[in-house]
N, C-alpha and C. Protein backbone atom coordinates (compact mmCIF):
# COMPACT_ATOMS: atom_id res chain seq x y z
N UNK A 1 34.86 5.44 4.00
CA UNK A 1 36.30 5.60 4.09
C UNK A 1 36.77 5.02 5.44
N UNK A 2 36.30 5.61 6.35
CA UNK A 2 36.52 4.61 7.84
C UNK A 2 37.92 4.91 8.55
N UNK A 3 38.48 6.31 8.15
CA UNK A 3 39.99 6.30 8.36
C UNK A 3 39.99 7.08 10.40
N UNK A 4 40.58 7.29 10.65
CA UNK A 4 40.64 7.63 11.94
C UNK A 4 42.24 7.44 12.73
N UNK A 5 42.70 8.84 13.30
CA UNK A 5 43.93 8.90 14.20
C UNK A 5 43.28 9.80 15.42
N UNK A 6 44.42 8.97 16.38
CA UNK A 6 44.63 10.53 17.65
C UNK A 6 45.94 11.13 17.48
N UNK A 7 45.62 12.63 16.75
CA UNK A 7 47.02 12.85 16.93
C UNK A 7 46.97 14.68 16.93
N UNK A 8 47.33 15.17 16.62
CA UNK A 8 48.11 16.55 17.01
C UNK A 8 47.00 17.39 16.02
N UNK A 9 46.29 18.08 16.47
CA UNK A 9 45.41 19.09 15.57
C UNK A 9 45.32 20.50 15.76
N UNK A 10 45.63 21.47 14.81
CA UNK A 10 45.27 23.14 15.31
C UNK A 10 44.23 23.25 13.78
N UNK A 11 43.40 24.01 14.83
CA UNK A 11 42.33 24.72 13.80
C UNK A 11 42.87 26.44 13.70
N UNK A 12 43.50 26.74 13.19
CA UNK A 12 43.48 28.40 13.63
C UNK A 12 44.50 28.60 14.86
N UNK A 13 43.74 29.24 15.54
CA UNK A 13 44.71 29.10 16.87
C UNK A 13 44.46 28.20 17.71
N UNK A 14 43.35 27.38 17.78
CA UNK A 14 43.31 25.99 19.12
C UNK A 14 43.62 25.13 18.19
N UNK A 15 44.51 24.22 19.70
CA UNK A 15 45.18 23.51 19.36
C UNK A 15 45.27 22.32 20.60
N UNK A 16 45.24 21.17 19.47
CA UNK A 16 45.35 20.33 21.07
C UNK A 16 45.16 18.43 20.43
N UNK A 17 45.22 17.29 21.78
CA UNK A 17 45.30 16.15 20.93
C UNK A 17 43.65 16.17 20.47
N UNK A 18 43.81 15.22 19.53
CA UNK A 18 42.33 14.94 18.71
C UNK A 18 42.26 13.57 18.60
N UNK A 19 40.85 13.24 18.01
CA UNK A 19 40.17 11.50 17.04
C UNK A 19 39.98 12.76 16.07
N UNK A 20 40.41 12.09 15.43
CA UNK A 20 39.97 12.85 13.78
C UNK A 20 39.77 11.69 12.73
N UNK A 21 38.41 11.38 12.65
CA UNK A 21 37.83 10.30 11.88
C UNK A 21 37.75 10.96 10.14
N UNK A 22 37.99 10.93 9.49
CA UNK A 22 37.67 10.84 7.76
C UNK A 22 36.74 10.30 7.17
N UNK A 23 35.18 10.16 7.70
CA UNK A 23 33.95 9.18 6.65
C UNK A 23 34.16 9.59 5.30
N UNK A 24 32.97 8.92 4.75
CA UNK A 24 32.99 9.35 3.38
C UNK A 24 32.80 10.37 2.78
N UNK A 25 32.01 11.43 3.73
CA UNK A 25 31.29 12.55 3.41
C UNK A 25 31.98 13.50 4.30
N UNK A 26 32.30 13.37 5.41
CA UNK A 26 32.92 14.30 6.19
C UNK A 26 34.07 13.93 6.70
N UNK A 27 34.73 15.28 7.66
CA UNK A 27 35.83 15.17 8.52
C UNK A 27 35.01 15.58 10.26
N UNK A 28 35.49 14.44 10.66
CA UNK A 28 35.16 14.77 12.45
C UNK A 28 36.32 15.12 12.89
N UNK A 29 36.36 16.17 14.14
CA UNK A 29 37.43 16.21 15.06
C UNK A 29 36.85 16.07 16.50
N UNK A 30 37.18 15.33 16.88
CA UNK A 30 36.99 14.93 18.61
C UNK A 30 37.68 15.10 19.34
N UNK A 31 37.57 16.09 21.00
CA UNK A 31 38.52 15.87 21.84
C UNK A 31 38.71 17.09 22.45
N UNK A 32 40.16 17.81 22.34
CA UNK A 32 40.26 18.79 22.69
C UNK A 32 40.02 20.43 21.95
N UNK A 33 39.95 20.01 20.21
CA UNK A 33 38.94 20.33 19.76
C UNK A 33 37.67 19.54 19.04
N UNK A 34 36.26 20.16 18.92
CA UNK A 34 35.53 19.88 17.94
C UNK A 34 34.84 20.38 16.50
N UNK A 35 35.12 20.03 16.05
CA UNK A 35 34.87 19.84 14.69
C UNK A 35 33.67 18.77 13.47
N UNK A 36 32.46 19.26 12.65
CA UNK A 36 32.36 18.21 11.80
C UNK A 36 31.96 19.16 10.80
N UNK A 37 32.86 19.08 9.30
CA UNK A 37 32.45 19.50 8.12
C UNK A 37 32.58 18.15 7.16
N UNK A 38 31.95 18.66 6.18
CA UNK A 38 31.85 18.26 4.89
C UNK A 38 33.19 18.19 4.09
N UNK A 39 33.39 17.01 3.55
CA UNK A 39 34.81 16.85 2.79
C UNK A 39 34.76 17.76 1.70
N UNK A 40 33.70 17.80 0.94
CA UNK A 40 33.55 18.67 -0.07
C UNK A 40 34.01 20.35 0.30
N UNK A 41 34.07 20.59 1.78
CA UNK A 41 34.07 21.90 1.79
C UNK A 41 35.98 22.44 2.06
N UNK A 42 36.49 20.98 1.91
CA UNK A 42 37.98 21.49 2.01
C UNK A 42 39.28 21.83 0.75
N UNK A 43 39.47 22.87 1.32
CA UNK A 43 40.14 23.61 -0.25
C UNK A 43 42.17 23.71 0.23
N UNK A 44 42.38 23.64 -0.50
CA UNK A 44 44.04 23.82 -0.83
C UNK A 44 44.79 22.77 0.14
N UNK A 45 44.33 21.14 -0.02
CA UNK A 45 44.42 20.35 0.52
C UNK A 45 46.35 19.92 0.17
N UNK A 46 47.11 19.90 1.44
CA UNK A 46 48.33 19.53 0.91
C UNK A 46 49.14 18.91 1.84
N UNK A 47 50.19 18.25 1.99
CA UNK A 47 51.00 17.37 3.18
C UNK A 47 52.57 18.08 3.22
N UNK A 48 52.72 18.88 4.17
CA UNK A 48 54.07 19.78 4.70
C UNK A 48 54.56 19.28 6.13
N UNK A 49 55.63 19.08 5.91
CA UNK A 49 56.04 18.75 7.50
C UNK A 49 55.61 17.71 7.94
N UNK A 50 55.28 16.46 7.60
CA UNK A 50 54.45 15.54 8.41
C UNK A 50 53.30 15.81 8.59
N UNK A 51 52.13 16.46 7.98
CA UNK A 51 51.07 17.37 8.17
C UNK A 51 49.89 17.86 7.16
N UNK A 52 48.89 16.81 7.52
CA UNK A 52 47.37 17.32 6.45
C UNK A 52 47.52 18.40 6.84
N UNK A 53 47.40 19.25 5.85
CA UNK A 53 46.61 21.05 5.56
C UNK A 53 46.08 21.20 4.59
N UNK A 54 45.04 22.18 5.30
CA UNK A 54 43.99 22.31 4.49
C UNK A 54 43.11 23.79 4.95
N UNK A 55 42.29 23.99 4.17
CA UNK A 55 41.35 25.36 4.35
C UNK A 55 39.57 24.85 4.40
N UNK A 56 39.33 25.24 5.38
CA UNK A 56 37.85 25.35 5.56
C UNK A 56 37.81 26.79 5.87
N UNK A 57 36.35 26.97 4.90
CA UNK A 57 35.78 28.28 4.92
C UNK A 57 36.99 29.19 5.57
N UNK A 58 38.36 29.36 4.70
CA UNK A 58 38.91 30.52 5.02
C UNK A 58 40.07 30.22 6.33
N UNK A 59 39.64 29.19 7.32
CA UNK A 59 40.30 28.74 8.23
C UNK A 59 41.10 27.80 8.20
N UNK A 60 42.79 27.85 8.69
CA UNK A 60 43.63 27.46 8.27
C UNK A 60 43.83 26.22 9.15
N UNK A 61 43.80 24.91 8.86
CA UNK A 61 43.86 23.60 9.89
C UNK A 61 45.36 22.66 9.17
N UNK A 62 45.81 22.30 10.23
CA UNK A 62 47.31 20.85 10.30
C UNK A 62 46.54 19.92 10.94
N UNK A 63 47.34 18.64 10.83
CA UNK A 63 46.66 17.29 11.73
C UNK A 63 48.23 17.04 11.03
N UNK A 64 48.58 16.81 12.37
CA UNK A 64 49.69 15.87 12.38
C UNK A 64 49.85 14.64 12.40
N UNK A 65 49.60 13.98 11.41
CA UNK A 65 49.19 12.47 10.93
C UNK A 65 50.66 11.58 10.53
N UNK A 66 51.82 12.33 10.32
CA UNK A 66 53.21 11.70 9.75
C UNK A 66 52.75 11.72 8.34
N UNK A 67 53.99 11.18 7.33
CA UNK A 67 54.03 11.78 6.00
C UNK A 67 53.63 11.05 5.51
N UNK A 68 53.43 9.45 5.69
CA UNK A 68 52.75 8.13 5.16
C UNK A 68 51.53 8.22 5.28
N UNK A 69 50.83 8.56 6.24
CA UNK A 69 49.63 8.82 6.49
C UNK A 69 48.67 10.33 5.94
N UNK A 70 49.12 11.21 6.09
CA UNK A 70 49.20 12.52 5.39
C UNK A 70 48.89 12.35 4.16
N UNK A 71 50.16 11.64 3.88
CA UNK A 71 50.32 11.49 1.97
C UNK A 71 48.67 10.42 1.68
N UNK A 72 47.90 9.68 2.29
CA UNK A 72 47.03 8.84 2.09
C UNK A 72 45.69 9.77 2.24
N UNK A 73 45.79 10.53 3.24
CA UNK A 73 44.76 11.12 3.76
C UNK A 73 43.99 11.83 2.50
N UNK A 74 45.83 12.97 2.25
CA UNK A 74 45.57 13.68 1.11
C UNK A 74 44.92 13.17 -0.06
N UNK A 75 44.79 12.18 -0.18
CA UNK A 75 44.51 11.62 -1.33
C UNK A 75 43.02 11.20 -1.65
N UNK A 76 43.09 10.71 -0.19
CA UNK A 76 41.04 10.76 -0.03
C UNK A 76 40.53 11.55 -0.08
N UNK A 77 40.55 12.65 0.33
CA UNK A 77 40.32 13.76 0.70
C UNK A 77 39.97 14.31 -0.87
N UNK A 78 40.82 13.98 -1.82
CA UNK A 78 41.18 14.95 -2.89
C UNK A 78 40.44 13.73 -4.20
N UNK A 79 40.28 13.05 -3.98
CA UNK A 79 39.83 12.00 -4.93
C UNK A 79 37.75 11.80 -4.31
N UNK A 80 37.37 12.45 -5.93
CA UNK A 80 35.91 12.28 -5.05
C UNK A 80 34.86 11.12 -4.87
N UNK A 81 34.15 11.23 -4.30
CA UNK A 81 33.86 9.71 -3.88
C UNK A 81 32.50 9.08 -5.20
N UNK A 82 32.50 7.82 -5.30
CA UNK A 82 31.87 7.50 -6.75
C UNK A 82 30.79 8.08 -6.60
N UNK A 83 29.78 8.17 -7.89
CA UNK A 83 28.10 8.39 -7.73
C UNK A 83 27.99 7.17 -7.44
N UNK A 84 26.18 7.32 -6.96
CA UNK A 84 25.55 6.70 -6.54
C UNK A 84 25.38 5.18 -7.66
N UNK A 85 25.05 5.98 -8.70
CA UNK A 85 24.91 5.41 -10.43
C UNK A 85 26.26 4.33 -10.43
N UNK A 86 27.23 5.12 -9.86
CA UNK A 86 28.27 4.11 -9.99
C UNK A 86 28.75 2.95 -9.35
N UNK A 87 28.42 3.44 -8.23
CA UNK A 87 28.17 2.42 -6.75
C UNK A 87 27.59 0.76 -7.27
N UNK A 88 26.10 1.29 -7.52
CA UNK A 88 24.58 0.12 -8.25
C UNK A 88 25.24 -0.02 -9.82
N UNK A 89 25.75 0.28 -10.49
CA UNK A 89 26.25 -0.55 -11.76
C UNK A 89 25.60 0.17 -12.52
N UNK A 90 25.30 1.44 -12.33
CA UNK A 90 24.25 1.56 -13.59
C UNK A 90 25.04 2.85 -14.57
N UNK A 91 24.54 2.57 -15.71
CA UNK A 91 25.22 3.33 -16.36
C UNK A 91 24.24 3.66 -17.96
N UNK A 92 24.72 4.33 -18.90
CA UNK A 92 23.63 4.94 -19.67
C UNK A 92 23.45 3.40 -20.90
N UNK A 93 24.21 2.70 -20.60
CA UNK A 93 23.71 1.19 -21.51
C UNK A 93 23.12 0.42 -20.69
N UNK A 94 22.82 0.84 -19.20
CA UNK A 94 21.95 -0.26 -18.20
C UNK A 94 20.50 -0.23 -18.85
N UNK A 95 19.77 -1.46 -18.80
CA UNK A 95 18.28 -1.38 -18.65
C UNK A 95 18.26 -1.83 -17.82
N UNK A 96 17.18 -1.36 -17.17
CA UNK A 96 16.50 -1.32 -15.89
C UNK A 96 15.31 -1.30 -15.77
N UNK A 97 14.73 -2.28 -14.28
CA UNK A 97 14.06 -2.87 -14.16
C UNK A 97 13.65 -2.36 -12.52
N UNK A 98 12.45 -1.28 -12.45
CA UNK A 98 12.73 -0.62 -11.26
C UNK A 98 11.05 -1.09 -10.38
N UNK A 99 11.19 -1.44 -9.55
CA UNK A 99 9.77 -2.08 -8.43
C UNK A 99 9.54 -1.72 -7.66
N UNK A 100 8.61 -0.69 -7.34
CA UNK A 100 8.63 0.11 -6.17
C UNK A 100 8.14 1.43 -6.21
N UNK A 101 8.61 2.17 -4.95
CA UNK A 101 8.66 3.65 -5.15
C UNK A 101 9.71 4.41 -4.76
N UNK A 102 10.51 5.26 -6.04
CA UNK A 102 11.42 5.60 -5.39
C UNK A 102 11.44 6.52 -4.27
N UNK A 103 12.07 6.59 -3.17
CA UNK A 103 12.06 7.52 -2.13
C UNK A 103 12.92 8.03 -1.90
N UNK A 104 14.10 8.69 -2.52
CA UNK A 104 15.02 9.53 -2.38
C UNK A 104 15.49 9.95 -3.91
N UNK A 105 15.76 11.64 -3.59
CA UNK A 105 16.69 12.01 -4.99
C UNK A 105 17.64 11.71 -5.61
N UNK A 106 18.45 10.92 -4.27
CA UNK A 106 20.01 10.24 -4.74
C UNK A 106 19.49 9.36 -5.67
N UNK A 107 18.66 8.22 -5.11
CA UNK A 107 18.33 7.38 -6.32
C UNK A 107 17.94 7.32 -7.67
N UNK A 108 16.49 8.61 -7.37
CA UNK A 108 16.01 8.95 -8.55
C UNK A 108 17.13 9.67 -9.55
N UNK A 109 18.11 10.64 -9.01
CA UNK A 109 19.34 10.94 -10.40
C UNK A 109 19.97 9.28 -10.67
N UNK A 110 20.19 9.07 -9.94
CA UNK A 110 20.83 7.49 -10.52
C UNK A 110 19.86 6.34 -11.43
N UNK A 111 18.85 6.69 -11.39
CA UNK A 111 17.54 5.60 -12.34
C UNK A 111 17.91 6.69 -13.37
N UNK A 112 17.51 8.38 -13.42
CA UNK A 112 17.41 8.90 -14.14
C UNK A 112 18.75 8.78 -15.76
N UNK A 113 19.79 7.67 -14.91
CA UNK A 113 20.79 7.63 -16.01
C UNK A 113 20.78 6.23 -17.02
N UNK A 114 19.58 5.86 -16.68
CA UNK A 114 19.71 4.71 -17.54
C UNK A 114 18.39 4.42 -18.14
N UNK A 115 18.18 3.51 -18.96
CA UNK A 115 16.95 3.10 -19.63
C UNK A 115 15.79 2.06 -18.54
N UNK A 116 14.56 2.74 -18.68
CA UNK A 116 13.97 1.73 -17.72
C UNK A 116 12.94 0.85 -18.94
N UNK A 117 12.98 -0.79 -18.84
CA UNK A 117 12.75 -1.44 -19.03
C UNK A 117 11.42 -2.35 -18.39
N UNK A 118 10.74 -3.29 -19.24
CA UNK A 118 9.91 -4.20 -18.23
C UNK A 118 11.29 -5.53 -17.77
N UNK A 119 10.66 -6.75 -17.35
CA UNK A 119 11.39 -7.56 -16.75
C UNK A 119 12.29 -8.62 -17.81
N UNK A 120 11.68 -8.75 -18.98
CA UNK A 120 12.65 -9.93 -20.21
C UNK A 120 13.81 -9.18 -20.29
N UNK A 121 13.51 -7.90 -20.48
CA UNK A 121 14.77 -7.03 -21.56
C UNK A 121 15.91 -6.32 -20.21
N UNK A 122 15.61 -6.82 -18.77
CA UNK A 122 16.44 -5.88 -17.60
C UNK A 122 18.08 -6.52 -17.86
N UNK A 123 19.08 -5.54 -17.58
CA UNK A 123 19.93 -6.03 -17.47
C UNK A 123 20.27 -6.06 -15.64
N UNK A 124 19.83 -4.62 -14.99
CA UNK A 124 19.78 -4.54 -13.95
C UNK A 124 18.16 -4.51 -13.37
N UNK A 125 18.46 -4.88 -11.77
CA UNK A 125 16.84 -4.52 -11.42
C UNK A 125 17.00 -4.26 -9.97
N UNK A 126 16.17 -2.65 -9.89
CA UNK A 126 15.89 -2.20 -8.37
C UNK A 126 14.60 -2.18 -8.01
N UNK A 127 14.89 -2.88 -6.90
CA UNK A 127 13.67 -3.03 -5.92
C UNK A 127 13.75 -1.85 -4.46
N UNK A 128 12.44 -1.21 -4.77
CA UNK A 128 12.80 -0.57 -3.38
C UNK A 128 11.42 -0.80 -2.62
N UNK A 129 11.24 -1.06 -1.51
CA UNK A 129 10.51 -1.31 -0.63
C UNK A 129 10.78 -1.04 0.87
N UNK A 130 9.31 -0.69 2.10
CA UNK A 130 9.74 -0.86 2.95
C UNK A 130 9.37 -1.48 3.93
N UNK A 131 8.89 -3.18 3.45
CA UNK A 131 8.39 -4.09 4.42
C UNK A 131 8.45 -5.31 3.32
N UNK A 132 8.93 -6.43 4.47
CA UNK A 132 8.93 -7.58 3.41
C UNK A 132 7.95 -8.46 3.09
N UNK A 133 7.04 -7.59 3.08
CA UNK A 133 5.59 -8.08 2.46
C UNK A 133 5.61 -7.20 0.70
N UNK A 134 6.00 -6.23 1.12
CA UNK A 134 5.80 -5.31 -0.62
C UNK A 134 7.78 -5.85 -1.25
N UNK A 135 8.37 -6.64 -0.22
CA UNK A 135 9.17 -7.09 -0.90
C UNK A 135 8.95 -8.74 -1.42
N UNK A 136 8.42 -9.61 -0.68
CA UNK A 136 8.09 -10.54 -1.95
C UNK A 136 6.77 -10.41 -2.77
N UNK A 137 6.26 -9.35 -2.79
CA UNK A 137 5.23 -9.24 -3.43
C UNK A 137 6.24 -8.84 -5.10
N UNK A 138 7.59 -7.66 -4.80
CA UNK A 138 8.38 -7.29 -5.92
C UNK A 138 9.17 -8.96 -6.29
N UNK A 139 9.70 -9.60 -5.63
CA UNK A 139 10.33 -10.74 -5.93
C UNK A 139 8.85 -11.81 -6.30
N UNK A 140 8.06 -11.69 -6.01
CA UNK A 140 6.94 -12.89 -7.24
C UNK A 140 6.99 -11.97 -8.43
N UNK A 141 7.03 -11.00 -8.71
CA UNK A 141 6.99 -10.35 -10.10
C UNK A 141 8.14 -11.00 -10.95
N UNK A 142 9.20 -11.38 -10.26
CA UNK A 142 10.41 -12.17 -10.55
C UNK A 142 10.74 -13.06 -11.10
N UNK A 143 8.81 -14.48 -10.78
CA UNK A 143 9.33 -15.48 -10.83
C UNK A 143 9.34 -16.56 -12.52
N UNK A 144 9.04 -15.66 -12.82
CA UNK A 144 9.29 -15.95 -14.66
C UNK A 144 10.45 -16.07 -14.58
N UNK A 145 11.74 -15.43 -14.16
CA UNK A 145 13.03 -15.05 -14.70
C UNK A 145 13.99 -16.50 -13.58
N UNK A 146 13.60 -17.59 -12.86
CA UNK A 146 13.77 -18.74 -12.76
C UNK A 146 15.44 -18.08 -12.93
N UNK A 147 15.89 -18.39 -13.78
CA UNK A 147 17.27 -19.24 -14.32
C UNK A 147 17.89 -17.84 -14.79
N UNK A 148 17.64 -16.98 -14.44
CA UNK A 148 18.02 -15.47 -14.85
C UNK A 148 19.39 -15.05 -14.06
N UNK A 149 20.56 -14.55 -14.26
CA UNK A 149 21.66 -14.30 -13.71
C UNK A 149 21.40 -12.49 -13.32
N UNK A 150 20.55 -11.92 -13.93
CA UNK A 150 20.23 -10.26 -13.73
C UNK A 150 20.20 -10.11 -12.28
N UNK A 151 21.66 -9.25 -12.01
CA UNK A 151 21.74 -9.12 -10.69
C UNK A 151 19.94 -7.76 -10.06
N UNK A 152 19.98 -7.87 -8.52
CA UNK A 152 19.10 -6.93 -8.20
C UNK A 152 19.27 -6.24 -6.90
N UNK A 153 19.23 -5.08 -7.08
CA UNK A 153 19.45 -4.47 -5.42
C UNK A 153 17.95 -4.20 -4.73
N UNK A 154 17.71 -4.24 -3.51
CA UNK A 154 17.30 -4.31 -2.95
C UNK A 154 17.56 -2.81 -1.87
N UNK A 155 16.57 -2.18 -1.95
CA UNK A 155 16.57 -0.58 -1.28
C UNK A 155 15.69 -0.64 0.13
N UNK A 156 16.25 0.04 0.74
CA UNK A 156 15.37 -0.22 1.90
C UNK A 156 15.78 1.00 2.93
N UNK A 157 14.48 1.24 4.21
CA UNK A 157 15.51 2.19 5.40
C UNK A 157 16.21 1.65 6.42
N UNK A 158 17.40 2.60 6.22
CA UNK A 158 18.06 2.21 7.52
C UNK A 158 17.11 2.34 8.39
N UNK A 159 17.85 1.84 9.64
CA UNK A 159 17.04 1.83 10.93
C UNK A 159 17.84 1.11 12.21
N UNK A 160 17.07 1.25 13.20
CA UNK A 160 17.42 0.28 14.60
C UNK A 160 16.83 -1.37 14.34
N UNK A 161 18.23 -2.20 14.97
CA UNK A 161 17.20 -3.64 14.97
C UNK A 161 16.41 -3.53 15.23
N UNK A 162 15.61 -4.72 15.15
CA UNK A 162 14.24 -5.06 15.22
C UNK A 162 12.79 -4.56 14.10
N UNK A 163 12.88 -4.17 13.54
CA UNK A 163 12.39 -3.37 12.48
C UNK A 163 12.51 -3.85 11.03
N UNK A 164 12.31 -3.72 9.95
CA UNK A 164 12.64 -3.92 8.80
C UNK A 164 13.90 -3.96 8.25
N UNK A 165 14.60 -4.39 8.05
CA UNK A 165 16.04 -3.68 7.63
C UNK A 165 16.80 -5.24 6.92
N UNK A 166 18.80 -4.87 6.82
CA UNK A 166 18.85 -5.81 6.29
C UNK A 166 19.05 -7.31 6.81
N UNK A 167 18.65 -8.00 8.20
CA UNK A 167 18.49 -9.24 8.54
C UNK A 167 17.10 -9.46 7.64
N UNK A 168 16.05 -9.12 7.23
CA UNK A 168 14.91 -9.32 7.06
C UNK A 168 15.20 -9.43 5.30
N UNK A 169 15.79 -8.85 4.63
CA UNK A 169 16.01 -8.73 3.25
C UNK A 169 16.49 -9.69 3.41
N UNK A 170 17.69 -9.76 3.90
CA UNK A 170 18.28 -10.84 3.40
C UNK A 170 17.61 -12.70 4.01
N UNK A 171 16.90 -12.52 4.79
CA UNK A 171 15.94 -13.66 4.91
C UNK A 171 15.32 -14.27 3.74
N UNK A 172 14.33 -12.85 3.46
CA UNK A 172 13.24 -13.15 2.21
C UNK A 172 14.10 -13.57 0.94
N UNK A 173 14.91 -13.01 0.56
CA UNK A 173 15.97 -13.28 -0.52
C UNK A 173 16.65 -14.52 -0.27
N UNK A 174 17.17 -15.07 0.85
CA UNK A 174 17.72 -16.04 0.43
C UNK A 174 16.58 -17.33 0.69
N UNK A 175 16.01 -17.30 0.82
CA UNK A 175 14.53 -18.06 0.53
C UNK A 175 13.99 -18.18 -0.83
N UNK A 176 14.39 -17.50 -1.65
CA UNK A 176 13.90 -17.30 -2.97
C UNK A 176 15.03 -17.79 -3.42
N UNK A 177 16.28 -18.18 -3.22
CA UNK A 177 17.50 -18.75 -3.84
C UNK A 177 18.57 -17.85 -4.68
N UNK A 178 18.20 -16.73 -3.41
CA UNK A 178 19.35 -15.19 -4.01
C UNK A 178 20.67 -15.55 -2.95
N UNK A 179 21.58 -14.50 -3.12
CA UNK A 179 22.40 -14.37 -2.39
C UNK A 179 23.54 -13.24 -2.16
N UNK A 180 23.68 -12.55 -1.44
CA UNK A 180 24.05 -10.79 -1.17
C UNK A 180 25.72 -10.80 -1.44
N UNK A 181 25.87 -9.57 -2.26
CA UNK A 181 27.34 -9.69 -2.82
C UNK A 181 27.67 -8.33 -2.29
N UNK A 182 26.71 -7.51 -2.34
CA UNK A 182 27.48 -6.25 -1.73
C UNK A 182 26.63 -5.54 -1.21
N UNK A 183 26.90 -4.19 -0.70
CA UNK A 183 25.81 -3.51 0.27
C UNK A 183 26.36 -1.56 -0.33
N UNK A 184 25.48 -0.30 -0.36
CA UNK A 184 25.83 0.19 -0.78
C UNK A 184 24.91 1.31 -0.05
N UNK A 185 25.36 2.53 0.58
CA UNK A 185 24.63 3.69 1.13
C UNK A 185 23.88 4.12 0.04
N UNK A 186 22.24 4.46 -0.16
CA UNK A 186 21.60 5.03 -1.24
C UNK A 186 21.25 6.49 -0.57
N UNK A 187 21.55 7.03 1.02
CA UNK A 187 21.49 7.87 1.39
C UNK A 187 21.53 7.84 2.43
N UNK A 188 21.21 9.36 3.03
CA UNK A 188 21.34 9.38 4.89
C UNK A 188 19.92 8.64 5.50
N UNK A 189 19.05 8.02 4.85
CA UNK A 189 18.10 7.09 5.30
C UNK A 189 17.51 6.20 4.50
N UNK A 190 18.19 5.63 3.56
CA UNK A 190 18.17 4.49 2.91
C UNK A 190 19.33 3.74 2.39
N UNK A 191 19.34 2.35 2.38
CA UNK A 191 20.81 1.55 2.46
C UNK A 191 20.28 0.45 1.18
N UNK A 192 21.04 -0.49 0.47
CA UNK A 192 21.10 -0.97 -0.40
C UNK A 192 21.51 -2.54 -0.58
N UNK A 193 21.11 -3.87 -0.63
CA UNK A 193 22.12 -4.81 -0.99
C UNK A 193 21.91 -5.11 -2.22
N UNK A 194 23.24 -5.58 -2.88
CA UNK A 194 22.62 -6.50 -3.72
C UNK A 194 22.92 -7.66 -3.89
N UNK A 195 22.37 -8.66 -4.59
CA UNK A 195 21.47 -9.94 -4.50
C UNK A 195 21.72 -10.49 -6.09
N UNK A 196 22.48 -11.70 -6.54
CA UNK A 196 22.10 -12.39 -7.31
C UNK A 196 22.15 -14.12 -7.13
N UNK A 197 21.61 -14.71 -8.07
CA UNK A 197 20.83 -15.93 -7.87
C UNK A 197 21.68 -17.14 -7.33
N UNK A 198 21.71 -17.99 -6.80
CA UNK A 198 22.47 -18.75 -6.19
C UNK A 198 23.14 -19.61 -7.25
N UNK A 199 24.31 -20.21 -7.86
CA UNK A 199 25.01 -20.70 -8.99
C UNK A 199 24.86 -20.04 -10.18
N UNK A 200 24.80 -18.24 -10.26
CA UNK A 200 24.74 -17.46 -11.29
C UNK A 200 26.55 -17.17 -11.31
């Protein structure tokens, strides 16, 4: 989501200026107060006065954001954010084409919604790996499918440069004659691109 103001915040009774960032998953407050919950945990979300309100656990919070902004906030806030499944394309008519091991639950409910397939019959295909040695080892499994438009994501851990991550994916991939269309959080320590074939 990426949203962020400095502006007028009371939690209860403190009160004072703030950064009040909006990610995807949470609300930060920075400053004169602090604050970080979970978006999921905010209840009776509404815009009065120029003014997000809302309830955490029982506690009554404003952010004085103005009514244009408010009115937007509210809306993120209140609109929930896609699955994972939905993010990667997959859905209960996907076949799938999975290389690897999965390493997180987020993912595994999201494979768990579709048909897994070998490589002729994929409509989709995830690769998860975490070195780009067990990643073109998954991309030669590939190389039958030549002239194939079947997009593929590519799973991997976040991390600090220098390390595995996505300068290195996207090396090995575009060496093979792929090319990265989008990028997608698969969790709090694994990240996602995906990759289809160059004039697909």
């Amino acid at each position: 989501m990426g949203r962020e103001a400095t502006v007028q915040c009371r939690w209860v009774e403190e009160a004072g200026l703030c950064k009040v960032l909006l990610e995807s998953n949470e609300l930060i407050v920075r400053g004169a107060l602090r604050r970080r919950v979970p978006i999921a945990t905010l209840r009776d979300v509404s815009v009065k006065n120029d003014e997000l309100q809302f309830t955490v656990d029982g506690d009554a919070v404003s952010i004085s954001l103005g009514s244009a902004l408010a009115q937007r906030w509210a809306k993120a806030v209140s609109t929930p954010p896609p699955s994972l499944a939905k993010k990667l394309g997959i859905s209960p008519a996907s076949r799938l084409m999975v290389l690897g091991e999965i390493q997180s639950k987020e993912l595994d409910a999201a494979v768990a919604e579709a048909e897994t397939v070998d490589a002729t019959d994929a409509s989709l295909i995830i690769i998860s790996v975490n070195n780009a040695h067990d990643l073109n080892l998954a991309v030669n499994r590939l190389a039958k499918r030549q002239s194939d438009a079947t997009p593929l994501w590519v799973v991997y851990p976040k991390g600090p440069a220098g390390v595995f991550g996505e300068t290195s994916v996207r090396e090995v991939l575009r060496k093979r004659g792929f090319i990265d269309t989008k990028v997608a959080s698969v969790s709090s320590a694994l990240t996602a691109l995906r990759f289809v074939r160059r004039g697909q």
